[in-house]
N, C-alpha and C. Protein backbone atom coordinates (compact mmCIF):
# COMPACT_ATOMS: atom_id res chain seq x y z
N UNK A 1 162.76 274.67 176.91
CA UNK A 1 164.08 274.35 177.45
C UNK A 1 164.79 273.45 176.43
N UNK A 2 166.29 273.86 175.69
CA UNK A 2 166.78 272.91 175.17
C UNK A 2 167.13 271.69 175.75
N UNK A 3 167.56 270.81 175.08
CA UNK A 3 168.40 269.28 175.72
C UNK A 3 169.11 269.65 176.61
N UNK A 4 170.67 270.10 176.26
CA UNK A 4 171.44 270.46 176.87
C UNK A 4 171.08 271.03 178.53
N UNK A 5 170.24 272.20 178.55
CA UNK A 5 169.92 273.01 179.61
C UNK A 5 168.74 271.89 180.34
N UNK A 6 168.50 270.93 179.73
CA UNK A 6 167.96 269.61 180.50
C UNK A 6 168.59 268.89 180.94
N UNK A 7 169.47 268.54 180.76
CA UNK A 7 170.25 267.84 180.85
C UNK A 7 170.85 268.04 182.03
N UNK A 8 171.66 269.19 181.79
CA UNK A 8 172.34 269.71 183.18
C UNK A 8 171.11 270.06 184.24
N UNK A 9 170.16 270.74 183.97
CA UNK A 9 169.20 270.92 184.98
C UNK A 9 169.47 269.31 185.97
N UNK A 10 169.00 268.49 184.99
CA UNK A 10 168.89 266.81 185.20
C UNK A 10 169.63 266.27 186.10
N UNK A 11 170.93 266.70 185.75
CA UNK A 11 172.24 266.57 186.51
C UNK A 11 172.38 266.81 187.84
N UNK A 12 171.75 268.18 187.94
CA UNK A 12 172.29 268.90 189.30
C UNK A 12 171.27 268.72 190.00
N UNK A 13 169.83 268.09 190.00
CA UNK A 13 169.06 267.49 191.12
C UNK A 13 169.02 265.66 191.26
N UNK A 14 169.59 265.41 190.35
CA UNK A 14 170.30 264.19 190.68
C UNK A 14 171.60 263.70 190.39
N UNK A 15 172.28 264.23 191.53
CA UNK A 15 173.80 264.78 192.02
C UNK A 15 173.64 263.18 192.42
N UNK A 16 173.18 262.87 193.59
CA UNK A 16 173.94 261.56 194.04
C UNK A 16 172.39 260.33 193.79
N UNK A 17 172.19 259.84 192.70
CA UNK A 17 171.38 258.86 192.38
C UNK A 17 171.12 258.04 193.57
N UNK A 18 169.52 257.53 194.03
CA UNK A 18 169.93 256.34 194.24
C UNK A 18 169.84 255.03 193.83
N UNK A 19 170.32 254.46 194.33
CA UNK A 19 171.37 253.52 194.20
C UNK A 19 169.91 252.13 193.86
N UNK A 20 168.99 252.54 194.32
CA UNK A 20 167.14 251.50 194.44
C UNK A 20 166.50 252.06 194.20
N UNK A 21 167.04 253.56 193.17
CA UNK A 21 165.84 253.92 192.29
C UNK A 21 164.99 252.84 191.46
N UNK A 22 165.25 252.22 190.85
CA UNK A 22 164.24 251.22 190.01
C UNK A 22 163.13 250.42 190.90
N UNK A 23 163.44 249.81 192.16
CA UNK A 23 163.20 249.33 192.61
C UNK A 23 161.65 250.72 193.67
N UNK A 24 162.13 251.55 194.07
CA UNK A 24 161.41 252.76 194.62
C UNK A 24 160.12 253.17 193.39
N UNK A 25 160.75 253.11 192.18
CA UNK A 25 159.83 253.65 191.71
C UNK A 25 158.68 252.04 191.51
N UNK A 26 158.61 251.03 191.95
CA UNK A 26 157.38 250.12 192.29
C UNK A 26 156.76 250.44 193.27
N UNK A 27 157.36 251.29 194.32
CA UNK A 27 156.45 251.36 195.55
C UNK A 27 156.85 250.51 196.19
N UNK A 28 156.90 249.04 195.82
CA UNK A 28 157.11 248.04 196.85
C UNK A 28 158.25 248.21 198.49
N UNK A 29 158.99 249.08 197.85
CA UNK A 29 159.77 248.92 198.99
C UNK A 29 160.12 250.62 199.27
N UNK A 30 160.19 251.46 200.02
CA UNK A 30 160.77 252.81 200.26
C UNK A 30 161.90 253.09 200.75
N UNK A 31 162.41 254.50 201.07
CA UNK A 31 163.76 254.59 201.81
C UNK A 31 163.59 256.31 202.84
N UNK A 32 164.11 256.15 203.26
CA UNK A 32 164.32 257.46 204.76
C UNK A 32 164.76 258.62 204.03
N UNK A 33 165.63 258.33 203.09
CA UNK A 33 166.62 258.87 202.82
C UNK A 33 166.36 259.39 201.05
N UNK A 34 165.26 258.95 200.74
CA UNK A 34 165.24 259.25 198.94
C UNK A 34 164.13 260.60 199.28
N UNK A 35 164.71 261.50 198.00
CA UNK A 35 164.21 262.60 197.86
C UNK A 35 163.94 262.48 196.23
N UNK A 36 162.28 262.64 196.07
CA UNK A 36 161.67 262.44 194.91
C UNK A 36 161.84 263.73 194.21
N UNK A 37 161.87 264.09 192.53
CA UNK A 37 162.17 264.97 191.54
C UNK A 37 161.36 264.98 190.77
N UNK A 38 160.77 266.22 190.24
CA UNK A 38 159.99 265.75 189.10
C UNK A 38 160.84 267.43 188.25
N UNK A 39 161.07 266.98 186.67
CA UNK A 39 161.88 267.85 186.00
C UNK A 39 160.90 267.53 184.52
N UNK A 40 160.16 268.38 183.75
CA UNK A 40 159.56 268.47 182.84
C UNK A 40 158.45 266.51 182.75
N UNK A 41 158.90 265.95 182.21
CA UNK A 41 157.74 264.80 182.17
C UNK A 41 158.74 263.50 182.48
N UNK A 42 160.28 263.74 183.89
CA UNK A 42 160.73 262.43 184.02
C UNK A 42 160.81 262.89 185.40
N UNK A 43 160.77 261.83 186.10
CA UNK A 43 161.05 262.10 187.78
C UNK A 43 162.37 260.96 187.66
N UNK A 44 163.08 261.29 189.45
CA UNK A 44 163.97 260.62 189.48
C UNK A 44 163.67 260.43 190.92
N UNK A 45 164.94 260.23 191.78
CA UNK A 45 165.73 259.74 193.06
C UNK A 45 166.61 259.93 193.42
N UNK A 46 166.70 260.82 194.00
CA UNK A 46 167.88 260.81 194.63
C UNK A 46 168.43 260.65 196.50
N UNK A 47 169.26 260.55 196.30
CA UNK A 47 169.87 260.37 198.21
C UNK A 47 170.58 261.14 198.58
N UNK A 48 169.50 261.87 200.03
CA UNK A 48 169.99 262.65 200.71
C UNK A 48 171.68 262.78 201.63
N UNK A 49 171.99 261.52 200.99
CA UNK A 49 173.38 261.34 202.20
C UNK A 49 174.05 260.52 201.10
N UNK A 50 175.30 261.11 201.77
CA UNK A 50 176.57 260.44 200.54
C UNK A 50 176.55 259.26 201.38
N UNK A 51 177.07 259.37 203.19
CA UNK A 51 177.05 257.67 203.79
C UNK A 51 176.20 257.05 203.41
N UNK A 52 174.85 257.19 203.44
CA UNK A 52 173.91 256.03 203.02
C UNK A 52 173.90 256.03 201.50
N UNK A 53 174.35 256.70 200.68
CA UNK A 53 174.49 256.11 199.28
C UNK A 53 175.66 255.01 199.09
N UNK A 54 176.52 255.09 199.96
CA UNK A 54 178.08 254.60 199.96
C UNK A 54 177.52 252.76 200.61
N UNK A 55 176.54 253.20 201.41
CA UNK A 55 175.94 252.25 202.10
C UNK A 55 175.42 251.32 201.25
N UNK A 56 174.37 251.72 200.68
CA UNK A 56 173.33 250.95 199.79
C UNK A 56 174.31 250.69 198.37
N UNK A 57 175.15 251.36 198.33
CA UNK A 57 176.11 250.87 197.16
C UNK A 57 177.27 249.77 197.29
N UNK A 58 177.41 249.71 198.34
CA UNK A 58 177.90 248.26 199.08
C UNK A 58 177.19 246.82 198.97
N UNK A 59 175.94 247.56 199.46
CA UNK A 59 175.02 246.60 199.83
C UNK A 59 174.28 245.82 198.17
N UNK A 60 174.54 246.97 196.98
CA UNK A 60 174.06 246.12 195.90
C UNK A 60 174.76 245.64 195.34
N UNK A 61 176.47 246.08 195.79
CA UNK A 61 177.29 244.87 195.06
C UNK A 61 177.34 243.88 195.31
N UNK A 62 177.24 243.29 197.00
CA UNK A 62 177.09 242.44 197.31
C UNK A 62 176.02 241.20 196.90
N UNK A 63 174.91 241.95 196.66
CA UNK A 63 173.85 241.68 196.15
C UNK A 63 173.86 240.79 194.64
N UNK A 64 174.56 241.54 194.09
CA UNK A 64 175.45 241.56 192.75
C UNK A 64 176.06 240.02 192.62
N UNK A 65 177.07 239.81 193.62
CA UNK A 65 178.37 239.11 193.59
C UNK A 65 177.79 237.89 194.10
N UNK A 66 176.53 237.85 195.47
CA UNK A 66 176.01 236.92 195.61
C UNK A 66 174.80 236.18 194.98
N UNK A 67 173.93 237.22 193.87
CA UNK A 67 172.97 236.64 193.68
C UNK A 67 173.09 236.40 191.84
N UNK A 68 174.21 236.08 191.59
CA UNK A 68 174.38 236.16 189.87
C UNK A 68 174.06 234.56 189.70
N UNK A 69 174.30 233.23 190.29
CA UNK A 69 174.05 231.99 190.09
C UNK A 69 172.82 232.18 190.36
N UNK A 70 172.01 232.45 191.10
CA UNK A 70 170.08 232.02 191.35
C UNK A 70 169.83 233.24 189.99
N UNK A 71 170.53 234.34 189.59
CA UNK A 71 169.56 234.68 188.51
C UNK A 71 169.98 234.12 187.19
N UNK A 72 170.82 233.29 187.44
CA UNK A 72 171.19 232.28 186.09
C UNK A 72 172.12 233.04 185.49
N UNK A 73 173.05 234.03 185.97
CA UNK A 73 173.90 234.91 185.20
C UNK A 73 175.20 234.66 185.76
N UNK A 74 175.71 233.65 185.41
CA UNK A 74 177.29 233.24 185.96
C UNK A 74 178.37 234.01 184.75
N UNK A 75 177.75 234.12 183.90
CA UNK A 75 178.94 234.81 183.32
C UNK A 75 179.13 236.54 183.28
N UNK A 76 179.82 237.18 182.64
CA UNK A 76 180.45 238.51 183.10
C UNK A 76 179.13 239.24 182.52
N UNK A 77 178.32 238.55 181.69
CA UNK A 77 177.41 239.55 181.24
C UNK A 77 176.31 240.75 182.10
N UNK A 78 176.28 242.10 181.51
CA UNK A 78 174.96 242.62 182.57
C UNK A 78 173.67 241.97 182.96
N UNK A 79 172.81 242.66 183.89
CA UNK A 79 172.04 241.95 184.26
C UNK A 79 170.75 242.56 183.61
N UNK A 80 169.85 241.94 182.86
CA UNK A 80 168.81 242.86 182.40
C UNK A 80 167.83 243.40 183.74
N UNK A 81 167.02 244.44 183.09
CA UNK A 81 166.01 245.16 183.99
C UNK A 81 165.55 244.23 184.67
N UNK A 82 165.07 243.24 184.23
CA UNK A 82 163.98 242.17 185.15
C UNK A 82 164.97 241.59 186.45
N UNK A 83 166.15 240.98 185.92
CA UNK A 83 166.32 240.27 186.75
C UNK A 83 167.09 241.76 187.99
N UNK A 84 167.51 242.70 187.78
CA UNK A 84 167.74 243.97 188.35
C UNK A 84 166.97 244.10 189.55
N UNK A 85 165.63 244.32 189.29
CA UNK A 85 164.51 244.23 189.81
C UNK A 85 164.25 243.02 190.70
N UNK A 86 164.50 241.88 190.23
CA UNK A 86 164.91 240.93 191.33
C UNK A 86 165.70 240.98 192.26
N UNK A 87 166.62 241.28 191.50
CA UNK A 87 167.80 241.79 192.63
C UNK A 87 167.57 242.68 194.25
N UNK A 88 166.93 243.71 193.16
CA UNK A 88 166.84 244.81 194.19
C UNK A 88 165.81 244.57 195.01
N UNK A 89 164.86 244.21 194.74
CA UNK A 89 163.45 244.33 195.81
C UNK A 89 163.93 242.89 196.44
N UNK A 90 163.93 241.58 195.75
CA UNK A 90 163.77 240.64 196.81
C UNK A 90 165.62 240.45 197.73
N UNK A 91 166.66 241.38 197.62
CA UNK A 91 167.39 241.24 198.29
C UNK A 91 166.80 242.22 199.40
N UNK A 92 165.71 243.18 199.35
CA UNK A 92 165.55 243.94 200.84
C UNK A 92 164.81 243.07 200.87
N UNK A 93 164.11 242.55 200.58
CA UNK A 93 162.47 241.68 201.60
C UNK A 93 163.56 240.69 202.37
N UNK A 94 164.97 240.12 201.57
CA UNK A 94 165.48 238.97 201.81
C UNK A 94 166.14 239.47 203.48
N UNK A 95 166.75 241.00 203.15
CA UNK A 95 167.07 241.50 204.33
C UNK A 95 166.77 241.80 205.42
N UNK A 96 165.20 242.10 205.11
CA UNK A 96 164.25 242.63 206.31
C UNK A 96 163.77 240.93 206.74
N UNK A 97 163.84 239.93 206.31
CA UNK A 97 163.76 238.33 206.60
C UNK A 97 165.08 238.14 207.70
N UNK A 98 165.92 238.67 206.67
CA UNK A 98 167.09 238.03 208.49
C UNK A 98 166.95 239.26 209.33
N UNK A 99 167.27 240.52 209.41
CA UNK A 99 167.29 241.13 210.42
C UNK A 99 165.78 241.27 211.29
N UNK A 100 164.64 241.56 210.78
CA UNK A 100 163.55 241.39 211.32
C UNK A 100 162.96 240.42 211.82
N UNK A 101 163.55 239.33 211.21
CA UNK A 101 162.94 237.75 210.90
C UNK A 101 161.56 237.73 210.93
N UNK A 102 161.54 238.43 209.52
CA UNK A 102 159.70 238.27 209.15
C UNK A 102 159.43 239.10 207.98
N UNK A 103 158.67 238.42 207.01
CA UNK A 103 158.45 239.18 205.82
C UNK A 103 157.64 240.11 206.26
N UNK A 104 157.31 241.47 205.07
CA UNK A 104 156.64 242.32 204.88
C UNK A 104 155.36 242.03 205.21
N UNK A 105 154.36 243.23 206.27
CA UNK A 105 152.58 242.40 206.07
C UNK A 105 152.49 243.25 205.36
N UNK A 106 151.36 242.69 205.03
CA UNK A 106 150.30 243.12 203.70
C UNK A 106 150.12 244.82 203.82
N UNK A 107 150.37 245.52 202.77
CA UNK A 107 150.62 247.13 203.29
C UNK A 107 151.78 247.56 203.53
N UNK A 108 152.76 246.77 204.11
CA UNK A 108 153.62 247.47 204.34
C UNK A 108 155.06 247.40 203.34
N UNK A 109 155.75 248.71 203.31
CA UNK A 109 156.91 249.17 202.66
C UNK A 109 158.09 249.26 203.39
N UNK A 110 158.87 248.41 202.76
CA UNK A 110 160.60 248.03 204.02
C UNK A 110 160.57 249.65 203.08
N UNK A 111 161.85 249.94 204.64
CA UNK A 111 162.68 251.29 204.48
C UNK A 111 164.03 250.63 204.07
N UNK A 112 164.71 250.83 202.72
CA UNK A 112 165.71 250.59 202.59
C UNK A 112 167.00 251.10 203.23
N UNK A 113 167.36 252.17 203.65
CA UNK A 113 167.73 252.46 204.83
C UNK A 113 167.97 252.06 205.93
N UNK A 114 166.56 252.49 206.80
CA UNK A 114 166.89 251.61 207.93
C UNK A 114 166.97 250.08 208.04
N UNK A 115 166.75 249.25 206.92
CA UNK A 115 166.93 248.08 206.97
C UNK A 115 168.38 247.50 207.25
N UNK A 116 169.51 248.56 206.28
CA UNK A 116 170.48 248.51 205.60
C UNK A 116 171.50 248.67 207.59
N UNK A 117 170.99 249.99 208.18
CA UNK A 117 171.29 250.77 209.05
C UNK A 117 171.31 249.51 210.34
N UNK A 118 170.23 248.66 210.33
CA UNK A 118 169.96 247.62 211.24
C UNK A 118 170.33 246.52 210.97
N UNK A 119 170.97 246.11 209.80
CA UNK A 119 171.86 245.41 209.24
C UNK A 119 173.23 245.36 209.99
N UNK A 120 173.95 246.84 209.71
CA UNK A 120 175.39 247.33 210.40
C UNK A 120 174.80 247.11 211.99
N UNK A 121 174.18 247.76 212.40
CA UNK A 121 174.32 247.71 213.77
C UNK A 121 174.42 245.97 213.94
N UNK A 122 173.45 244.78 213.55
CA UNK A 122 173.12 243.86 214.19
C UNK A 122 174.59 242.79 213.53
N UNK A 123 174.90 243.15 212.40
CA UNK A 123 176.28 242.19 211.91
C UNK A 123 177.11 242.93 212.09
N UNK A 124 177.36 244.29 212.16
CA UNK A 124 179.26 244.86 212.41
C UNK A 124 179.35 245.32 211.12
N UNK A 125 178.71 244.58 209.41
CA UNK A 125 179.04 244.96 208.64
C UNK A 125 178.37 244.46 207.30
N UNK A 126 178.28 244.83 206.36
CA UNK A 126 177.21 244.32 205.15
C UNK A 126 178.05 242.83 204.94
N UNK A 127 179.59 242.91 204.99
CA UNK A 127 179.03 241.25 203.94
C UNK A 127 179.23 240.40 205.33
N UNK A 128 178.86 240.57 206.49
CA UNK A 128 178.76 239.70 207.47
C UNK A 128 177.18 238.95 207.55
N UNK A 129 176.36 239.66 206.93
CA UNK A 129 174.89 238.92 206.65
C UNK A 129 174.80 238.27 206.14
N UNK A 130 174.25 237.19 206.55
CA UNK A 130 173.89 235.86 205.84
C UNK A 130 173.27 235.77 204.94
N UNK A 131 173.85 235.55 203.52
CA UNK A 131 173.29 235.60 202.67
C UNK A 131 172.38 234.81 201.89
N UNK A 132 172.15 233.04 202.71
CA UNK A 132 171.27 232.21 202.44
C UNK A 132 169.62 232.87 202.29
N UNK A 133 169.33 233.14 203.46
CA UNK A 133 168.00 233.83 203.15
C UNK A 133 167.45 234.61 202.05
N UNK A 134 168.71 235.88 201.78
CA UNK A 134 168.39 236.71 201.19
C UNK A 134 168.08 236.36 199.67
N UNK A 135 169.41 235.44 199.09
CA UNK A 135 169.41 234.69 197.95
C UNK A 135 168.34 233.73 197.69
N UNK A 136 167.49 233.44 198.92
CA UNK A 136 166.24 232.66 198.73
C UNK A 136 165.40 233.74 198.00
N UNK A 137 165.43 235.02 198.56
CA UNK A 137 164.02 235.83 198.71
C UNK A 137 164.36 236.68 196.94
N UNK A 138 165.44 236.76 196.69
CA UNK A 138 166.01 237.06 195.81
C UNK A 138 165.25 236.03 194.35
N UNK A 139 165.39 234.48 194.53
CA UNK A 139 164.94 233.52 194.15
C UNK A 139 163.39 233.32 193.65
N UNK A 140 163.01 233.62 194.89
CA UNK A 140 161.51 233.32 194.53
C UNK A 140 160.62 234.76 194.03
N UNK A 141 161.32 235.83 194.33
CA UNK A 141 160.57 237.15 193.94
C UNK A 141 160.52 237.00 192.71
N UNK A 142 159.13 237.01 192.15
CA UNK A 142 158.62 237.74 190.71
C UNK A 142 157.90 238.49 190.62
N UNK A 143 159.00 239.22 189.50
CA UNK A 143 158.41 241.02 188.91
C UNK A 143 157.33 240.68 187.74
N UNK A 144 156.12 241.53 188.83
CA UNK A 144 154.21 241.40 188.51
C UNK A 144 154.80 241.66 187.03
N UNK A 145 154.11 241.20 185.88
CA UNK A 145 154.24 241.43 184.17
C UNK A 145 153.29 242.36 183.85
N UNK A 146 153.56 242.92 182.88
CA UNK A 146 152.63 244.46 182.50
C UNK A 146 151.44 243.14 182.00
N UNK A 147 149.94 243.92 181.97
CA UNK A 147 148.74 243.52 181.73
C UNK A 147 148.53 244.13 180.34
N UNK A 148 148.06 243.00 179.41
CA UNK A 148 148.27 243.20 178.04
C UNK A 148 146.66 244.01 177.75
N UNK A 149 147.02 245.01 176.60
CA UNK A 149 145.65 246.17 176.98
C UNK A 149 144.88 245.60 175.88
């Protein structure tokens, strides 16, 4: 298969990305709604629903807008992979903390989704959640370091 005809292949099974792919592919956290790809030697993510992509794409700007001072990034610059990864996983643990009120047990994988889904129902709306918690969980999450071979 050339590039090109990869490429587009590439394209057209990941039509609508999601949005916690990086974060999905740790395992740590899952979603209802992600449909796994595998295309010659790269897999991806994608989301079954434009609402819940529209959803979770709300939900990481917010994420974004509230958690740039705890990752030490006050200025306009991007955010590297690591702190990304912060972002993303410890703003759901931070989420499934207020709406559940209770971290993850041992074994278990938040549904990003329904977290997101029980979010709207229980506030009316994403930036009505309190974002103290989350920016805690956001805070203290550290991404495990590769093991030197």
């Amino acid at each position: 298969m050339d590039e090109d005809a990869y490429r587009s292949q590439f394209r057209a099974l990941h039509e609508r990305r999601c949005v916690f792919q990086r974060a999905l592919f740790t395992r740590l956290i899952g979603c209802g709604r992600a449909r796994w790809f595998h295309l010659a030697d790269r897999v991806g993510v994608s989301c079954t629903s434009a609402e819940a992509q529209a959803r979770c794409q709300r939900w990481m700007e917010l994420l974004s807008e509230k958690s740039r001072f705890a990752l030490h990034r006050t200025g306009g610059e991007p955010l590297k992979h690591y702190d990304l990864l912060r972002m993303e996983i410890g703003g759901i643990l931070g989420l499934q903390r207020v709406v559940l009120g209770r971290e993850p047990e041992r074994g278990e994988t938040p549904d990003v989704h329904r977290l997101i889904d029980q979010a709207m129902d229980t506030f009316g709306a994403l930036d009505r959640v309190p974002f103290g918690p989350v920016v805690q969980s956001i805070s203290a999450y550290r991404v495990r370091r590769r093991r030197k071979r």
